[in-house]
C-alpha atoms as a PDB file:
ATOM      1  CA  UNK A   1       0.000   0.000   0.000  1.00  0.00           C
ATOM      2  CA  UNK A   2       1.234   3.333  -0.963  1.00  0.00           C
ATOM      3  CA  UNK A   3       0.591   6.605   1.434  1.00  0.00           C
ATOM      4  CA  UNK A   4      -0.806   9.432  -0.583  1.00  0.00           C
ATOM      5  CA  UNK A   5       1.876  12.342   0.153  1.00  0.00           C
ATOM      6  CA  UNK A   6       0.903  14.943   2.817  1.00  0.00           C
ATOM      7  CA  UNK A   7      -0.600  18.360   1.844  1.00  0.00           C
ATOM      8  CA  UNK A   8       1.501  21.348   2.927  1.00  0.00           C
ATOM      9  CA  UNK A   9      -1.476  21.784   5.605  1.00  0.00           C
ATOM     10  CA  UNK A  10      -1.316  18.705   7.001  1.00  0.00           C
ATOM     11  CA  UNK A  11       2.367  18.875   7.670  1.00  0.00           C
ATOM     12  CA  UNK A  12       1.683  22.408   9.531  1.00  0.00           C
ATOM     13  CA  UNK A  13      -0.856  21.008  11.628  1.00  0.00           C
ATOM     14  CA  UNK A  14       1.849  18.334  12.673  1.00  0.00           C
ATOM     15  CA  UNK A  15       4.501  21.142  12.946  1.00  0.00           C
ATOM     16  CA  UNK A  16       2.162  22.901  15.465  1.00  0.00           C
ATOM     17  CA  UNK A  17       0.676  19.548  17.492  1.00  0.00           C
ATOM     18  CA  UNK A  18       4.695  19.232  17.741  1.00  0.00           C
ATOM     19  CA  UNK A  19       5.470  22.085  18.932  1.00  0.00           C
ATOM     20  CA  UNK A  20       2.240  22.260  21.397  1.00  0.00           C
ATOM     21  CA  UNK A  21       3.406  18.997  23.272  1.00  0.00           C
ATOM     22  CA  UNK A  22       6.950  20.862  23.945  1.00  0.00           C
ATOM     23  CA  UNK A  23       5.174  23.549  25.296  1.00  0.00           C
ATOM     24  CA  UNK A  24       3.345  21.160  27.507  1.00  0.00           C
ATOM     25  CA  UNK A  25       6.160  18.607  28.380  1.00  0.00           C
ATOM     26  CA  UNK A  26       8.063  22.294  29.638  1.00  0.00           C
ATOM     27  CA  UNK A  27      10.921  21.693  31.709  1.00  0.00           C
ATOM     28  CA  UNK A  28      10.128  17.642  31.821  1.00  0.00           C
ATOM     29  CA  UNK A  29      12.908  15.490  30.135  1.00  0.00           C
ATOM     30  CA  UNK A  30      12.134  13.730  26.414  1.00  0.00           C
ATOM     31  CA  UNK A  31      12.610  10.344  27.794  1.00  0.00           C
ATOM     32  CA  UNK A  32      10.677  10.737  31.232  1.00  0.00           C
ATOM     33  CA  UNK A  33       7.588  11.537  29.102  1.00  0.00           C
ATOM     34  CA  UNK A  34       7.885   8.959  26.019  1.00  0.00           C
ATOM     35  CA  UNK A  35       8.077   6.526  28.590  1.00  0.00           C
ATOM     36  CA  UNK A  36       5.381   7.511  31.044  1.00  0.00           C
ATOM     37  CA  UNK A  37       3.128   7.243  27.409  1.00  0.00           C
ATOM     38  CA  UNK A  38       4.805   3.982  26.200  1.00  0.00           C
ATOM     39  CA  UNK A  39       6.296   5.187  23.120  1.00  0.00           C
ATOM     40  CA  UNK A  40      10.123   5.471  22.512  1.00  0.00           C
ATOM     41  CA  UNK A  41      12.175   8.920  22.753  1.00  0.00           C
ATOM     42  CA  UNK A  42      12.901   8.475  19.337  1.00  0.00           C
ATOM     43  CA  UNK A  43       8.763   8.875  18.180  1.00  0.00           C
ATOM     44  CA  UNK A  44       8.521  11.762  20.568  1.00  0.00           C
ATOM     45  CA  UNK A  45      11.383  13.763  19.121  1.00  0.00           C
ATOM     46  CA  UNK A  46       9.881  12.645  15.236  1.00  0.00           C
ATOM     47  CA  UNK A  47       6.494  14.618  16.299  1.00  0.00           C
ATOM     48  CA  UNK A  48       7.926  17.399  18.351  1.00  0.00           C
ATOM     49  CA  UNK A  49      10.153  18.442  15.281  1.00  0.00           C
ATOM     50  CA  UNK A  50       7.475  17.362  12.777  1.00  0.00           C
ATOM     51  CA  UNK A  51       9.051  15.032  11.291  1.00  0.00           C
ATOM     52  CA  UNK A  52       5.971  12.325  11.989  1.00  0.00           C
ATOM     53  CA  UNK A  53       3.006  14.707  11.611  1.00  0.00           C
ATOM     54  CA  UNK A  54       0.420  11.734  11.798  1.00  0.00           C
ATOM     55  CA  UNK A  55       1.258   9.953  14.408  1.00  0.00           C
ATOM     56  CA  UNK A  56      -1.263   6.884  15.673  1.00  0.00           C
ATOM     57  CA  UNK A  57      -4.473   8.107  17.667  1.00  0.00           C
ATOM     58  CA  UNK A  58      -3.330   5.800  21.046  1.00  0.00           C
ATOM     59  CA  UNK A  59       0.037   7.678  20.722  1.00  0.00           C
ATOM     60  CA  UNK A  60      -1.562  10.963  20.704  1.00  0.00           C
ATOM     61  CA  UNK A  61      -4.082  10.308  23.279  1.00  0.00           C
ATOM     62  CA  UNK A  62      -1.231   8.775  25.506  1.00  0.00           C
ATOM     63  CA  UNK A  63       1.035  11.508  25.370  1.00  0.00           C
ATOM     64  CA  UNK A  64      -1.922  14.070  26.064  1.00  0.00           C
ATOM     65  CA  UNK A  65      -2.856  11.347  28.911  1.00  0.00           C
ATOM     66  CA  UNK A  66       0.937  12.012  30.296  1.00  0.00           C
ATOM     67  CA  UNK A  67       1.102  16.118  29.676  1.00  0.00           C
ATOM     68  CA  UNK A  68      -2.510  16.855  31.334  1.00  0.00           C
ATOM     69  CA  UNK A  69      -3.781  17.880  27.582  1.00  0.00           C
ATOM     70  CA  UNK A  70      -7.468  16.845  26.601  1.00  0.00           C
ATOM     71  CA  UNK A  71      -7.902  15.656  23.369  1.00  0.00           C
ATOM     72  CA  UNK A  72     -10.491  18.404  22.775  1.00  0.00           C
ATOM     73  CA  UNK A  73      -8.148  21.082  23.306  1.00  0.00           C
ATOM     74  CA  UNK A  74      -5.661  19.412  20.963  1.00  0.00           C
ATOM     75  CA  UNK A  75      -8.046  19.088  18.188  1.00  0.00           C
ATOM     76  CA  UNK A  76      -9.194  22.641  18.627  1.00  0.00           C
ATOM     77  CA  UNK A  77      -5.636  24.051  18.513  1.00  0.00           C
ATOM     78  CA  UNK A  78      -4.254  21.924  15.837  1.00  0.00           C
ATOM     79  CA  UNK A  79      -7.554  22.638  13.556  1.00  0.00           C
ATOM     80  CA  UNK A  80      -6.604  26.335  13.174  1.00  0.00           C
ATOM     81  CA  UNK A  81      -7.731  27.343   9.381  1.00  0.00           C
ATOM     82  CA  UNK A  82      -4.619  28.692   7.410  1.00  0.00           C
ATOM     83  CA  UNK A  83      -4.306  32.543   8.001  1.00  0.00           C
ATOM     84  CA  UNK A  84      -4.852  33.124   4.481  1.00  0.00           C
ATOM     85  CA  UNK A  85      -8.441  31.959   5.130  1.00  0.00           C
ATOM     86  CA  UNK A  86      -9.261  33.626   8.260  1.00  0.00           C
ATOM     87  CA  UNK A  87      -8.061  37.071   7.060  1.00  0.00           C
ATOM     88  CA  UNK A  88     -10.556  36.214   3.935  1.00  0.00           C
ATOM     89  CA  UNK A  89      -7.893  36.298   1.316  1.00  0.00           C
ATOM     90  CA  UNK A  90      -7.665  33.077  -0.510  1.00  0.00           C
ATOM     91  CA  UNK A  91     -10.094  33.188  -3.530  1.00  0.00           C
END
């Protein structure tokens, strides 16, 4: 099976879910919270820096599980239209 490539959207909606579970994870060490959520440091860094911007539902929910996030605020904040679109320019 062959994954259709990502749209430049959906790899800015992973860039920001990235970098909104740094700002939650703070001060807290990488490792201490890929392994409170059961995935490896390795998957952690790959979505903080974007570099996985789809990762699994159960690794999402686990890591919000782990950094006190809900996954309703995630959605909300990740599901930010394009600021072309809110400023009403795109045609």
């Amino acid at each position: 099976m062959v994954r259709t490539p990502l749209t430049p959207e959906e790899r800015q909606r992973g860039e920001l879910f990235g970098a909104l579970l740094r700002q939650a994870r703070g001060e807290r060490s990488m490792v201490e919270i890929a392994a409170a959520a059961g995935v490896s440091a390795e998957t952690l860094r790959k979505i903080e820096t974007g570099r996985a911007p789809t990762p699994a539902f159960f690794t999402v929910a686990a890591l919000a599980s782990v950094l006190g996030l809900s996954m309703d605020e995630l959605a909300a904040a990740c599901h930010q239209e394009p600021e072309e679109h809110r400023l009403g320019l795109s045609a």
